[in-house]
C-alpha atoms as a PDB file:
ATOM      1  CA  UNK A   1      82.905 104.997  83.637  1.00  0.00           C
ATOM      2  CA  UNK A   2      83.499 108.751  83.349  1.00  0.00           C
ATOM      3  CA  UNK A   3      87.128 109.323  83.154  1.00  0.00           C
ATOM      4  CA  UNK A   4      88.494 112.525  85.055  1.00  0.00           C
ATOM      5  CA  UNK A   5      92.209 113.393  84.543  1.00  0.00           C
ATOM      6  CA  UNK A   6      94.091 116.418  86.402  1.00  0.00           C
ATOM      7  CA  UNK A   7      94.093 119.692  85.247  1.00  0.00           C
ATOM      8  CA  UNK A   8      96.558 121.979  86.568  1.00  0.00           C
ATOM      9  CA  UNK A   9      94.721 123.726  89.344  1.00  0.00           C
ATOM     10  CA  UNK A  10      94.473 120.208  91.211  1.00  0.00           C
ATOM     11  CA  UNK A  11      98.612 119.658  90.927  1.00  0.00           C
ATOM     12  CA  UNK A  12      99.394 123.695  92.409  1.00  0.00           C
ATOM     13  CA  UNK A  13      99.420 122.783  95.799  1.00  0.00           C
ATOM     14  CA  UNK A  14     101.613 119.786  94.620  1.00  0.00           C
ATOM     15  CA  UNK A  15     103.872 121.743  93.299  1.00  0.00           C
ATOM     16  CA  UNK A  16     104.484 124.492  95.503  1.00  0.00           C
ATOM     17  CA  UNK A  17     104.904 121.751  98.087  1.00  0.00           C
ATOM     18  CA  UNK A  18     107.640 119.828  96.210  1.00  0.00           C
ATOM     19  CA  UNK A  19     109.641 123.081  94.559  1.00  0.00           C
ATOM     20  CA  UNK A  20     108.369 125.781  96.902  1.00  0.00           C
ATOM     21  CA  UNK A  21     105.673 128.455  96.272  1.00  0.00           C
ATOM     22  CA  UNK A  22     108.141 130.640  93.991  1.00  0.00           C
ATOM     23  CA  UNK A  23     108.039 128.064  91.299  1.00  0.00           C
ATOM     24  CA  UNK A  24     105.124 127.344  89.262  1.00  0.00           C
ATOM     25  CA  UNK A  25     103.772 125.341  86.891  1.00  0.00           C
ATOM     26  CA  UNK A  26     103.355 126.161  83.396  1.00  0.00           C
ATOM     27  CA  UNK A  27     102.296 122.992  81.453  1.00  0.00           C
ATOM     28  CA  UNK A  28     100.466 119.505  82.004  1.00  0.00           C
ATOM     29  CA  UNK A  29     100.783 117.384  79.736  1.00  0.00           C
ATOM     30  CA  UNK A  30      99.102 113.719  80.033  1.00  0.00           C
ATOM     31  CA  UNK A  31     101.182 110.946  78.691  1.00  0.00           C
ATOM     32  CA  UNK A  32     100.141 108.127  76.257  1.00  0.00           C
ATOM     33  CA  UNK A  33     100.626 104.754  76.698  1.00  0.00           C
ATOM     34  CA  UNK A  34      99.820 103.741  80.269  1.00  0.00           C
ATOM     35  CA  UNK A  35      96.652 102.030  80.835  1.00  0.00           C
ATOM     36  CA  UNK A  36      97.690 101.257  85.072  1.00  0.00           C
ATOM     37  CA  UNK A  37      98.319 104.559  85.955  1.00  0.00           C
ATOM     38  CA  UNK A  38      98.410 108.302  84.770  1.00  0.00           C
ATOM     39  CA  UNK A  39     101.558 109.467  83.364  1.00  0.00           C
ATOM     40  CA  UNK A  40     102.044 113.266  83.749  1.00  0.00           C
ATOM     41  CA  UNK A  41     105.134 115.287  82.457  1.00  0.00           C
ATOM     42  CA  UNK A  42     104.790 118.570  84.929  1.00  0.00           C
ATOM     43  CA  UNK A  43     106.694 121.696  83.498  1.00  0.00           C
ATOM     44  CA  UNK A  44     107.961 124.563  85.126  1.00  0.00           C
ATOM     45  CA  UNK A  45     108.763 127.878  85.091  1.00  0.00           C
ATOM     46  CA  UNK A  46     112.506 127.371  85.644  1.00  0.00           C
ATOM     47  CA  UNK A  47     112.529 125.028  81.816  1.00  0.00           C
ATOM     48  CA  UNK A  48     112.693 121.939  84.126  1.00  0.00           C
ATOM     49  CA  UNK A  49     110.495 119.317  84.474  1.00  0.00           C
ATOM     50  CA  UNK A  50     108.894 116.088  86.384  1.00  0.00           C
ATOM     51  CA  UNK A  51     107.142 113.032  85.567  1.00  0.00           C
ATOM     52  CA  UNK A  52     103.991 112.397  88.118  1.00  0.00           C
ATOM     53  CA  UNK A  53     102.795 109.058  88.194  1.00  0.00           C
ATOM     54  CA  UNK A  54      99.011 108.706  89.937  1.00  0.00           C
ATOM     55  CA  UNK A  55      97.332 105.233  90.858  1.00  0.00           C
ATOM     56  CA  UNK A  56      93.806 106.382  90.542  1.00  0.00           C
ATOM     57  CA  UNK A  57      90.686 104.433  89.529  1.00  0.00           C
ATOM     58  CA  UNK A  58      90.121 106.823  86.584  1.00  0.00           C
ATOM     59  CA  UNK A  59      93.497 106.091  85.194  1.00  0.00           C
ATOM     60  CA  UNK A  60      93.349 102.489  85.206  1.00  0.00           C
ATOM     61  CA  UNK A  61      91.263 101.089  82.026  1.00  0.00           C
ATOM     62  CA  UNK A  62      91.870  97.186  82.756  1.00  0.00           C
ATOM     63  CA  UNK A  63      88.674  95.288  83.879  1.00  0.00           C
ATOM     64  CA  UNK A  64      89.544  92.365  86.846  1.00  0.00           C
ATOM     65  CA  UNK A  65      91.326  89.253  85.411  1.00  0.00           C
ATOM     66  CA  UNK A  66      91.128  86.207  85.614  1.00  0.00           C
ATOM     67  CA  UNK A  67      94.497  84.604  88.016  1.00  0.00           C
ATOM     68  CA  UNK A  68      95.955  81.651  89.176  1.00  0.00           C
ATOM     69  CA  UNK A  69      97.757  81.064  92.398  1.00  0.00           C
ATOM     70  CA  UNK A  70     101.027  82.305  93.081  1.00  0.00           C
ATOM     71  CA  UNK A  71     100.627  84.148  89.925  1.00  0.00           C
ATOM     72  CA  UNK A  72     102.949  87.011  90.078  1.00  0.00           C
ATOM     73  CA  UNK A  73     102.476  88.802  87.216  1.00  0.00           C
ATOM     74  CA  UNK A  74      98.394  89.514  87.525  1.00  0.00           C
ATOM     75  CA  UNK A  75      97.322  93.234  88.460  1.00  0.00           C
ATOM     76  CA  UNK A  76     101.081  94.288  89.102  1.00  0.00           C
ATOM     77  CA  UNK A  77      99.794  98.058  89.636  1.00  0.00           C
ATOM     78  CA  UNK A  78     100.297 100.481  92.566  1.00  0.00           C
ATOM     79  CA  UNK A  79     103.029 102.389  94.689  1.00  0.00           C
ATOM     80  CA  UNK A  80     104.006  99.946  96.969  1.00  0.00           C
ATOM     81  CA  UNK A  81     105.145  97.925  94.427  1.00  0.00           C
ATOM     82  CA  UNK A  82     106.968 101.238  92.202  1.00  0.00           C
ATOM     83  CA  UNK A  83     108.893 101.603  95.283  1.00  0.00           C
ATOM     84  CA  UNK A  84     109.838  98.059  96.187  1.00  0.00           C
ATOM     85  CA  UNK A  85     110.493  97.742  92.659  1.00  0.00           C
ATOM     86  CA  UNK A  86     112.683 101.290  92.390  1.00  0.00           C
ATOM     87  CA  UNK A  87     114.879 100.403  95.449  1.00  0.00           C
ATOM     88  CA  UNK A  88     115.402  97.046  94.156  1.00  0.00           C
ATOM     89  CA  UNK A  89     116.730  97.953  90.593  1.00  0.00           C
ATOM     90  CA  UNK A  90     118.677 100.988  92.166  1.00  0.00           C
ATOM     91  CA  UNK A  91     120.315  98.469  94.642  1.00  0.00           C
ATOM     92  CA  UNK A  92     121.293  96.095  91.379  1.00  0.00           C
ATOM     93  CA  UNK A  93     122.721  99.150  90.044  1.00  0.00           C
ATOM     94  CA  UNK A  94     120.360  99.315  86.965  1.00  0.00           C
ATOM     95  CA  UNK A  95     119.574 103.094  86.287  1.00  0.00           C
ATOM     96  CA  UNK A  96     116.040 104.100  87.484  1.00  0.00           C
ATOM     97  CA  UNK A  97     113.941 107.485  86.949  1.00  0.00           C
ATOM     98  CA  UNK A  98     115.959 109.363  90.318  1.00  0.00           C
ATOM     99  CA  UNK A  99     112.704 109.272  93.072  1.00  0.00           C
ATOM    100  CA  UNK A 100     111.903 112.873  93.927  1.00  0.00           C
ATOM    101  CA  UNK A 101     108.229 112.570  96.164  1.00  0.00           C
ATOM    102  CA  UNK A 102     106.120 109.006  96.770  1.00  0.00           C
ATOM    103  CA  UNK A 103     102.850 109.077  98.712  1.00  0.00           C
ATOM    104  CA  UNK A 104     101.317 106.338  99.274  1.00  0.00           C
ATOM    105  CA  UNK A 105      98.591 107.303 101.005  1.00  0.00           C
ATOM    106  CA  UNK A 106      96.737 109.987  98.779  1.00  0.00           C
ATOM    107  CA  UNK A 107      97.468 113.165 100.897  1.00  0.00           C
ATOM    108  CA  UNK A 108      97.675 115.442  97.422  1.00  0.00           C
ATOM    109  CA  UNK A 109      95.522 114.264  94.753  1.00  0.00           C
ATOM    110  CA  UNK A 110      93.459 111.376  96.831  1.00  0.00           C
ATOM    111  CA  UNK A 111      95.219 108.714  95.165  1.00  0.00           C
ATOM    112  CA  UNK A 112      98.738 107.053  95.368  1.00  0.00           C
ATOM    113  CA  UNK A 113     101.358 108.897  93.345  1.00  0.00           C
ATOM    114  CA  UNK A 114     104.563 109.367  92.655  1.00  0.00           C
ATOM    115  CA  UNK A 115     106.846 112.210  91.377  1.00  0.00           C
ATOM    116  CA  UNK A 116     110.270 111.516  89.564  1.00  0.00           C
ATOM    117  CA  UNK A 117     113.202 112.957  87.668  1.00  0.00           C
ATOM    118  CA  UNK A 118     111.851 113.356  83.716  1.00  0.00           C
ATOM    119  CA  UNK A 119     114.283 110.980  82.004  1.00  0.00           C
ATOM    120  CA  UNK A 120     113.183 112.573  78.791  1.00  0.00           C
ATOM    121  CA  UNK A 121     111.007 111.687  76.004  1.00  0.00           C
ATOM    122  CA  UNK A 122     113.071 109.451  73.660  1.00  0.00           C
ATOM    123  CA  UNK A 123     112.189 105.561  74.369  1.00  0.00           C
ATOM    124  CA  UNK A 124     114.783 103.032  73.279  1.00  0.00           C
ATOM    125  CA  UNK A 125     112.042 102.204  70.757  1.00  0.00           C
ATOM    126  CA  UNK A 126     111.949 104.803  68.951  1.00  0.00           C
ATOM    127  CA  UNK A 127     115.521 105.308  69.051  1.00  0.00           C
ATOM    128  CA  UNK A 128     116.019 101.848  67.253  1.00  0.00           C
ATOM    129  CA  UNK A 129     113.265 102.671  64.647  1.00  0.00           C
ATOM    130  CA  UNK A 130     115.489 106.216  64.008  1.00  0.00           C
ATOM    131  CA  UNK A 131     118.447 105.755  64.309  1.00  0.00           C
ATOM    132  CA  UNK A 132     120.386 102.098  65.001  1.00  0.00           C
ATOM    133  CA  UNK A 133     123.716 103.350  65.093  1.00  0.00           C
ATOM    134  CA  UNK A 134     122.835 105.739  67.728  1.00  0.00           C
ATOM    135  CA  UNK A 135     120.771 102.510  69.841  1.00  0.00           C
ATOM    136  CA  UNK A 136     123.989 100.456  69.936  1.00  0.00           C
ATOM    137  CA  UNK A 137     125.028 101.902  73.054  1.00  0.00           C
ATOM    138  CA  UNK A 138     122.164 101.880  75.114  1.00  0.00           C
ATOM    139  CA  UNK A 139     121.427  98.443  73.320  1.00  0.00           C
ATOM    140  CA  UNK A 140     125.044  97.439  75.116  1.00  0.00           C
ATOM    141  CA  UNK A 141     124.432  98.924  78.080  1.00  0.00           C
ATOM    142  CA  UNK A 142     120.561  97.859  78.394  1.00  0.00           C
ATOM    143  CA  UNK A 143     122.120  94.447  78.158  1.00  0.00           C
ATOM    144  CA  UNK A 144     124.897  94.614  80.925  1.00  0.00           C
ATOM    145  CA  UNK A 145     121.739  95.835  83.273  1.00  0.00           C
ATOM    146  CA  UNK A 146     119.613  93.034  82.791  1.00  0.00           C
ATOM    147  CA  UNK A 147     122.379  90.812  83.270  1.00  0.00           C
ATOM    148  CA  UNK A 148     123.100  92.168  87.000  1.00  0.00           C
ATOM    149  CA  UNK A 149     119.337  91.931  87.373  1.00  0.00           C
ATOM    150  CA  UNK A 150     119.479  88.523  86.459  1.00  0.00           C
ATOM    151  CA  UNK A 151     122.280  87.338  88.192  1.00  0.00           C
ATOM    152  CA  UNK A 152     120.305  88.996  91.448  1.00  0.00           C
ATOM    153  CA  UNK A 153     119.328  85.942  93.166  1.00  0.00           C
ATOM    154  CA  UNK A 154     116.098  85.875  95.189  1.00  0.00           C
ATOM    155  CA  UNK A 155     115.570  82.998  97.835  1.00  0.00           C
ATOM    156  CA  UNK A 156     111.809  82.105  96.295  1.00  0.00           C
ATOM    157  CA  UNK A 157     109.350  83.269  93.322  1.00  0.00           C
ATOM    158  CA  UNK A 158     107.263  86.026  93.929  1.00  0.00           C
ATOM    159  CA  UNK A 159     106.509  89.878  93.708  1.00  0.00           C
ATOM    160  CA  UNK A 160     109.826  91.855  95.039  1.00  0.00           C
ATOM    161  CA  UNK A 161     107.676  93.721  97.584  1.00  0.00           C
ATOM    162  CA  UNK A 162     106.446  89.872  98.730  1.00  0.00           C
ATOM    163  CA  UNK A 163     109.834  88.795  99.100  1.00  0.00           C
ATOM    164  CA  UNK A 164     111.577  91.917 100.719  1.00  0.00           C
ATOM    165  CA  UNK A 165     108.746  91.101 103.922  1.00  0.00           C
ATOM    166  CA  UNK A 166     109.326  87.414 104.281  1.00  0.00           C
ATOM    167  CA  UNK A 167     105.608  86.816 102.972  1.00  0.00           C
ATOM    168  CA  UNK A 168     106.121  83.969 100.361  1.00  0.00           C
ATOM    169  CA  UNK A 169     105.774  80.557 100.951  1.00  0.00           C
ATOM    170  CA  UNK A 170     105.490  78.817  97.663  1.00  0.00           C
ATOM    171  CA  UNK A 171     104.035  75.082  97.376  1.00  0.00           C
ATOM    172  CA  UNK A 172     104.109  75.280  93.484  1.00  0.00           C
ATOM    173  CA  UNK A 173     107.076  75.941  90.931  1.00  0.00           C
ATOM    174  CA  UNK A 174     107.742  78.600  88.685  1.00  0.00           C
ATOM    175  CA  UNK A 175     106.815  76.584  85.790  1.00  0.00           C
ATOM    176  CA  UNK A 176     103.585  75.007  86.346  1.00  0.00           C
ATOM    177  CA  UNK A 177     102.265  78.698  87.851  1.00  0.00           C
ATOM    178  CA  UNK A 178     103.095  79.939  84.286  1.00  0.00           C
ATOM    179  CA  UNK A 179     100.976  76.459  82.661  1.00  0.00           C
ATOM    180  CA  UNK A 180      97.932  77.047  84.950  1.00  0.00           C
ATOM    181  CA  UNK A 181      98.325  80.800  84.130  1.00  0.00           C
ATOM    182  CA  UNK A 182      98.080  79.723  79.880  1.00  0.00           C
ATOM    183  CA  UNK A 183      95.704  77.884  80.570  1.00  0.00           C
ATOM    184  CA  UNK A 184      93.126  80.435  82.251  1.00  0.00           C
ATOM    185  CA  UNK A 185      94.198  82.454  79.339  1.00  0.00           C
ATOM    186  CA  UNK A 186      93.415  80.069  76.779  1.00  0.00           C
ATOM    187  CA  UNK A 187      89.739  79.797  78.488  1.00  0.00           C
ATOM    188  CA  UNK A 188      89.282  83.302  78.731  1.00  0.00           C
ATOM    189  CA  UNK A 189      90.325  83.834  75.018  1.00  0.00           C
ATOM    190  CA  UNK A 190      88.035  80.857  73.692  1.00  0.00           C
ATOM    191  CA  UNK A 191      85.247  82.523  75.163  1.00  0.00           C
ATOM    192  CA  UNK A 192      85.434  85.193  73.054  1.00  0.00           C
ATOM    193  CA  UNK A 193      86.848  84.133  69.918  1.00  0.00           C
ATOM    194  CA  UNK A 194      85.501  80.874  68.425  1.00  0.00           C
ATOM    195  CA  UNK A 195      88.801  80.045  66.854  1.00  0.00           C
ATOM    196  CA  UNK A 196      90.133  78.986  70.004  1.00  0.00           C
ATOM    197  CA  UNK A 197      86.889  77.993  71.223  1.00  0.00           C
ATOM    198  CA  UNK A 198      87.665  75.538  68.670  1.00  0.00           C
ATOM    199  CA  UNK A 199      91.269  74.780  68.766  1.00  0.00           C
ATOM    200  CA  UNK A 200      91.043  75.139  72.880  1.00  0.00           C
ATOM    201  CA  UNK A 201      92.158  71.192  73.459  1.00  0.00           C
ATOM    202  CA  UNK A 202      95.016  71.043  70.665  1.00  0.00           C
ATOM    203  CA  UNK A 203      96.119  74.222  72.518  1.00  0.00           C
ATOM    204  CA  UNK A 204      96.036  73.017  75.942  1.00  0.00           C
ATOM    205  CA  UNK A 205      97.822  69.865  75.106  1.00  0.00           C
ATOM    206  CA  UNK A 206     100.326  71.225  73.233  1.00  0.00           C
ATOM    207  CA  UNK A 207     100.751  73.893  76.694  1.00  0.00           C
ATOM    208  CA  UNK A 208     100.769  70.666  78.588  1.00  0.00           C
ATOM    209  CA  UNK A 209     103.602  68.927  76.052  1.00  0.00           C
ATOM    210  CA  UNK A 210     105.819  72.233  76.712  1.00  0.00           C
ATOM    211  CA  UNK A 211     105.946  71.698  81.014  1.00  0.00           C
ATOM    212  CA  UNK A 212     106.425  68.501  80.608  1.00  0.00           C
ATOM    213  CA  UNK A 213     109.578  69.130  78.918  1.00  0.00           C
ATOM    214  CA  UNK A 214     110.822  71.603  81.857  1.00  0.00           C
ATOM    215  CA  UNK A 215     113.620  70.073  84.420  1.00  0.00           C
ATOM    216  CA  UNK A 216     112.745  70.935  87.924  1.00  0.00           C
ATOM    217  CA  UNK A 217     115.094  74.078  89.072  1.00  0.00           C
ATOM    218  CA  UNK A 218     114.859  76.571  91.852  1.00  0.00           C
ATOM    219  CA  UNK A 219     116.895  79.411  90.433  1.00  0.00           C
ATOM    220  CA  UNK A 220     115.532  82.955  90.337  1.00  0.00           C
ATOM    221  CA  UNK A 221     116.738  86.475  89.184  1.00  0.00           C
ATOM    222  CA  UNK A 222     115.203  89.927  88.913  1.00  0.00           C
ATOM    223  CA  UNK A 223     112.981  90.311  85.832  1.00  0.00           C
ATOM    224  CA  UNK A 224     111.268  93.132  85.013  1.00  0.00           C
ATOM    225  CA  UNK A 225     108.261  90.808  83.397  1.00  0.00           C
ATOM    226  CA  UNK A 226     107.263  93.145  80.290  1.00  0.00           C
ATOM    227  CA  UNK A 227     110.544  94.852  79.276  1.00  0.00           C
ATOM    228  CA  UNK A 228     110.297  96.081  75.473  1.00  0.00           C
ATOM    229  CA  UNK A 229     112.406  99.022  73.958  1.00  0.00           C
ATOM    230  CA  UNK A 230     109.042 101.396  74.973  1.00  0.00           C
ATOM    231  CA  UNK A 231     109.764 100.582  78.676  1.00  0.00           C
ATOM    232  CA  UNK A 232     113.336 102.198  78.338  1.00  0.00           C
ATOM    233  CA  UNK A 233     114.284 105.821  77.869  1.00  0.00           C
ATOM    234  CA  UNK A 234     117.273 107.166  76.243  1.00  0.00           C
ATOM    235  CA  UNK A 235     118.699 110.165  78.570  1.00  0.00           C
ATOM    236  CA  UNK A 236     121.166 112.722  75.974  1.00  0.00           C
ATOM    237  CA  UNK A 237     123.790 110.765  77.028  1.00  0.00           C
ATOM    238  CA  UNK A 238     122.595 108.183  75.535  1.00  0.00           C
ATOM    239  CA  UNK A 239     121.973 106.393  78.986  1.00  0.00           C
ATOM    240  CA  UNK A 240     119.133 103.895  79.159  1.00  0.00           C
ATOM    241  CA  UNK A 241     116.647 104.337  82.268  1.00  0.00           C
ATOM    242  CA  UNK A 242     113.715 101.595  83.007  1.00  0.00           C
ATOM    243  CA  UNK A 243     110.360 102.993  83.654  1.00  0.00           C
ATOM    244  CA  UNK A 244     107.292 100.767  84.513  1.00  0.00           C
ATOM    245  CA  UNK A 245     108.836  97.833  86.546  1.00  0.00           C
ATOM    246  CA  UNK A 246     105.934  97.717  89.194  1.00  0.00           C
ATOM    247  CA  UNK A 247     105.991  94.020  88.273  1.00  0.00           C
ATOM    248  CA  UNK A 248     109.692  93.553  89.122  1.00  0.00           C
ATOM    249  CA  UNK A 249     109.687  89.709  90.422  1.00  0.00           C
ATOM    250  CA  UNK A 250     111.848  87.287  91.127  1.00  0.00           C
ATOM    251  CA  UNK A 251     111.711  84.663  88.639  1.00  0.00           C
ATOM    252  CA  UNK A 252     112.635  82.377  85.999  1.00  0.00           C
ATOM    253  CA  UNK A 253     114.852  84.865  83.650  1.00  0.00           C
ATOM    254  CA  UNK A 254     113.460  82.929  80.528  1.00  0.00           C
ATOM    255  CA  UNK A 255     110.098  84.606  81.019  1.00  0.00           C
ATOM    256  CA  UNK A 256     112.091  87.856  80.753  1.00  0.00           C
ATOM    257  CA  UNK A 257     114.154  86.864  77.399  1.00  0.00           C
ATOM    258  CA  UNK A 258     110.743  85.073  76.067  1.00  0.00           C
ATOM    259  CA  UNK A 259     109.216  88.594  76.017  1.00  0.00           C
ATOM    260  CA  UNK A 260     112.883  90.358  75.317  1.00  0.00           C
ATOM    261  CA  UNK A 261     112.764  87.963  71.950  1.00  0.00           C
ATOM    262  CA  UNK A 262     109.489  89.233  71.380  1.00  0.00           C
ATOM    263  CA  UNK A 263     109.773  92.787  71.598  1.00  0.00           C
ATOM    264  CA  UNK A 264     113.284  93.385  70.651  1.00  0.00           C
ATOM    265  CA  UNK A 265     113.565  91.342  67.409  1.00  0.00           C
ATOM    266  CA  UNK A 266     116.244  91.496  65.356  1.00  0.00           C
ATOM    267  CA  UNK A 267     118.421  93.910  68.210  1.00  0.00           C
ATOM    268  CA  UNK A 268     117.821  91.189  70.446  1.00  0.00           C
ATOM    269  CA  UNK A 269     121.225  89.551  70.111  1.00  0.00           C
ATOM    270  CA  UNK A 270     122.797  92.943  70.857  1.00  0.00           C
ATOM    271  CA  UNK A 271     121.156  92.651  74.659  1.00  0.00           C
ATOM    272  CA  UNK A 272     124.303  89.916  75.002  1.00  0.00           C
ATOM    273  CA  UNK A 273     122.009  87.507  77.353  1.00  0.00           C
ATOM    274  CA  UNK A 274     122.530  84.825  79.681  1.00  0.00           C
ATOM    275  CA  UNK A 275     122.833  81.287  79.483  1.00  0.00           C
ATOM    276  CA  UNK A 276     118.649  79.739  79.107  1.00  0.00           C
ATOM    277  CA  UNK A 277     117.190  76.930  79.134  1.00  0.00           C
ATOM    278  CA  UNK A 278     115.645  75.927  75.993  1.00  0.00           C
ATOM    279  CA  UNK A 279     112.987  74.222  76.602  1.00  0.00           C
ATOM    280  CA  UNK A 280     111.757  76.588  79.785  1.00  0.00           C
ATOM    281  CA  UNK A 281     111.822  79.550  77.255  1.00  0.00           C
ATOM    282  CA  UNK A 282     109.885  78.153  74.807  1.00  0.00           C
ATOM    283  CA  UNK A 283     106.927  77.212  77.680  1.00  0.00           C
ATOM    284  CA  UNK A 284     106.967  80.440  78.477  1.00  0.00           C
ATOM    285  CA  UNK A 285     107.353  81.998  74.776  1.00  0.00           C
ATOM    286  CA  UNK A 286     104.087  80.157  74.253  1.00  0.00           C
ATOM    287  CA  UNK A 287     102.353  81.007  77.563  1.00  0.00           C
ATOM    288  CA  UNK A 288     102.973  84.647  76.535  1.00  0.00           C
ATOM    289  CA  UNK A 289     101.823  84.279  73.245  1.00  0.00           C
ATOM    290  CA  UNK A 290      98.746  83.531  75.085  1.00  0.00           C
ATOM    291  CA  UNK A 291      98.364  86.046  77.474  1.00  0.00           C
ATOM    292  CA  UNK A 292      98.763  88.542  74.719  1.00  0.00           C
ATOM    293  CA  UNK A 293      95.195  87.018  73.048  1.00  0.00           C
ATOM    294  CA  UNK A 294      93.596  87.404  76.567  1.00  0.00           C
ATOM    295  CA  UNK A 295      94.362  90.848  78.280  1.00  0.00           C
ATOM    296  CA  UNK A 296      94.144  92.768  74.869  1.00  0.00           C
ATOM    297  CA  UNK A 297      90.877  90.872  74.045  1.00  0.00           C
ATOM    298  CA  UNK A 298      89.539  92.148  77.633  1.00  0.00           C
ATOM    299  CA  UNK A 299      90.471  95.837  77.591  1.00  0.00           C
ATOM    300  CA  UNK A 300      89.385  96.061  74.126  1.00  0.00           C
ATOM    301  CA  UNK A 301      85.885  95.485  75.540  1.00  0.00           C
ATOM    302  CA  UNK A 302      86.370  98.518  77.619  1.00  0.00           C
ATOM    303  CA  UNK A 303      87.008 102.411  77.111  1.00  0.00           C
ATOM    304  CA  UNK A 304      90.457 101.778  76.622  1.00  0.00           C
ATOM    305  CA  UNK A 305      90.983 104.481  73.880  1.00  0.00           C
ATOM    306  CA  UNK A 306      94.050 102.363  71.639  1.00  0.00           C
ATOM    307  CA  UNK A 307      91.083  99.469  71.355  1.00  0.00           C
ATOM    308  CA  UNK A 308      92.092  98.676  67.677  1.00  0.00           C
ATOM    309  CA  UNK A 309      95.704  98.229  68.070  1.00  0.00           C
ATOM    310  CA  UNK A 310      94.887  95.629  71.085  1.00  0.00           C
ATOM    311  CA  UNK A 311      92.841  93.856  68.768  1.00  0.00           C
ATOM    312  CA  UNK A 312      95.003  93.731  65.997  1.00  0.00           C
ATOM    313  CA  UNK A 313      97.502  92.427  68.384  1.00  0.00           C
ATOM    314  CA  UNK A 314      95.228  90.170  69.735  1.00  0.00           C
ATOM    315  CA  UNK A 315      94.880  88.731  66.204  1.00  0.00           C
ATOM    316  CA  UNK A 316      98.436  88.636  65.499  1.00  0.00           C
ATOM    317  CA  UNK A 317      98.636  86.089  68.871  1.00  0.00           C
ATOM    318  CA  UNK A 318      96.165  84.506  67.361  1.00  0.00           C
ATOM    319  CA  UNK A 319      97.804  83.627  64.335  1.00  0.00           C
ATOM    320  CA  UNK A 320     100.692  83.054  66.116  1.00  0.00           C
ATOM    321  CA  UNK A 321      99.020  80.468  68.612  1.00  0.00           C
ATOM    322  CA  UNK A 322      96.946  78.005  66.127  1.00  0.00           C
ATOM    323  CA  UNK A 323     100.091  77.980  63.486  1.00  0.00           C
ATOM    324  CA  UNK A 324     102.137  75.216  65.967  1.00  0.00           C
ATOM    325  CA  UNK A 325      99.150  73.312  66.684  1.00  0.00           C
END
């Protein structure tokens, strides 16, 4: 598809809607690393600046995926689900990007969007990588946030936005949505790499061997569902602010400390986590392992313009899937 991205004629009106029409703009700048939505960082003539978030087709480089049912974690995209998300986390106390402007309905720029405080440019990742000493605090207090978000009860599983209107009614438990959801991974992935194509049993059964291993429980907190150190910014202060939670869900908190083990490495044990369940964690350690074969394997088939790096990660899964079997 042909991609269009704003330019800063179509933000003016915007602009002099949100900060009045003695303010204007002097700088666009289109952020890397979404692939939902379209990350903006608006400057101004004052030396201030906002982030604009837009849900627009052009912005959004992932091709339909395959689901399960009562998979909550699928597609989690779109402004209904920033702002069920943002008032959730701001109710749990956990610090949030302050929400300046949300339309939902496409009145400026045609599409959903969303304008917020600019938290700044420093991610938690980078941070780490620079400078540990200087992480350790927002390592601390990253860690005291996710444990009030996990010790946020929620009466069922589901999308926050699903369970703030009364609209779940789960049949089917946490854990065997996550083995039906490895599963459709591990298809998707053996169809396109014959590795798996070939391993694709061993892999299922082993997937199979890990739920059967889960005690029933019907406990569920908030989880962000993809929280690495690139999903947090570092304010001056050296506060840490979430950004991207549109798939904030209540659910099993091992799927959040499967990924937090993942993407936090060695800093991990500085997030100070709650008591887990082995055996649930390591389901959904592998289930993940999974899904990151699948969805980098299909946008890397599209225009997505960081297509190597998905591969490459898709091969690191790879590895990392076939060595236990």
């Amino acid at each position: 598809m042909t991609r269009a991205f704003l330019t800063p004629d179509d933000v003016h009106d915007l602009v002099a809607g949100q900060f009045g029409a003695d303010r204007r703009l002097t700088a666009l700048d289109r952020l890397t690393g979404g692939s939902k939505k379209g990350v903006y960082r608006l400057r101004l003539d004052d030396a201030t600046s906002v982030i604009l978030y837009l849900w627009a087709t052009a912005e959004n480089y992932w091709p339909p995926s395959p689901a399960v049912e009562d998979d909550p974690f699928t597609d989690a995209s779109g402004a209904d689900l920033f702002a069920a998300g943002h008032a959730a986390l701001t109710a749990a106390g956990v610090r949030v990007p302050r929400l300046l402007t949300l339309d939902r309905d496409g009145r400026h720029l045609g599409a959903a969007l969303a304008l917020v405080e600019d938290a700044g440019a420093t991610t938690l990742e980078a941070l780490m990588e620079r400078d540990p000493a200087a992480a350790a605090l927002p390592l601390a207090t990253l860690g005291d946030a996710l444990r009030r978000m996990h010790t946020t009860s929620g009466p069922d599983h589901g999308r926050v936005a699903d369970v703030a209107r009364g609209v779940v009614a789960r049949t089917r438990r946490a854990e065997d949505v996550v083995m039906d959801r490895a599963l459709v991974h591990l298809d998707a992935g053996a169809a396109r790499d014959p590795r798996l194509g070939r391993a694709r049993d061993r892999i299922a059964a082993h997937v199979r061997h890990l739920r059967d291993a889960v005690a029933p429980r019907e406990r569920y907190g908030l989880v962000h569902g993809e929280l690495g150190p690139d999903h947090v910014l570092v304010t001056p202060s050296g506060e840490p602010v979430l950004i991207d939670f549109e798939g904030l869900t209540y659910f099993d908190v091992e799927w959040e400390h499967a990924w937090l083990r993942m993407r936090f490495e060695d800093a991990y044990p500085a997030l100070r986590p709650v008591d887990l369940d082995p055996c649930r964690l390591e389901l959904y350690r592998y289930a993940q392992v999974l899904s990151l074969i699948e969805g980098p394997l299909r946008i890397a088939d599209t225009d997505f313009p960081g297509r190597r790096w998905m591969l490459d990660l898709a091969e690191w899964n790879i590895a990392k899937a076939l060595a236990v079997i």
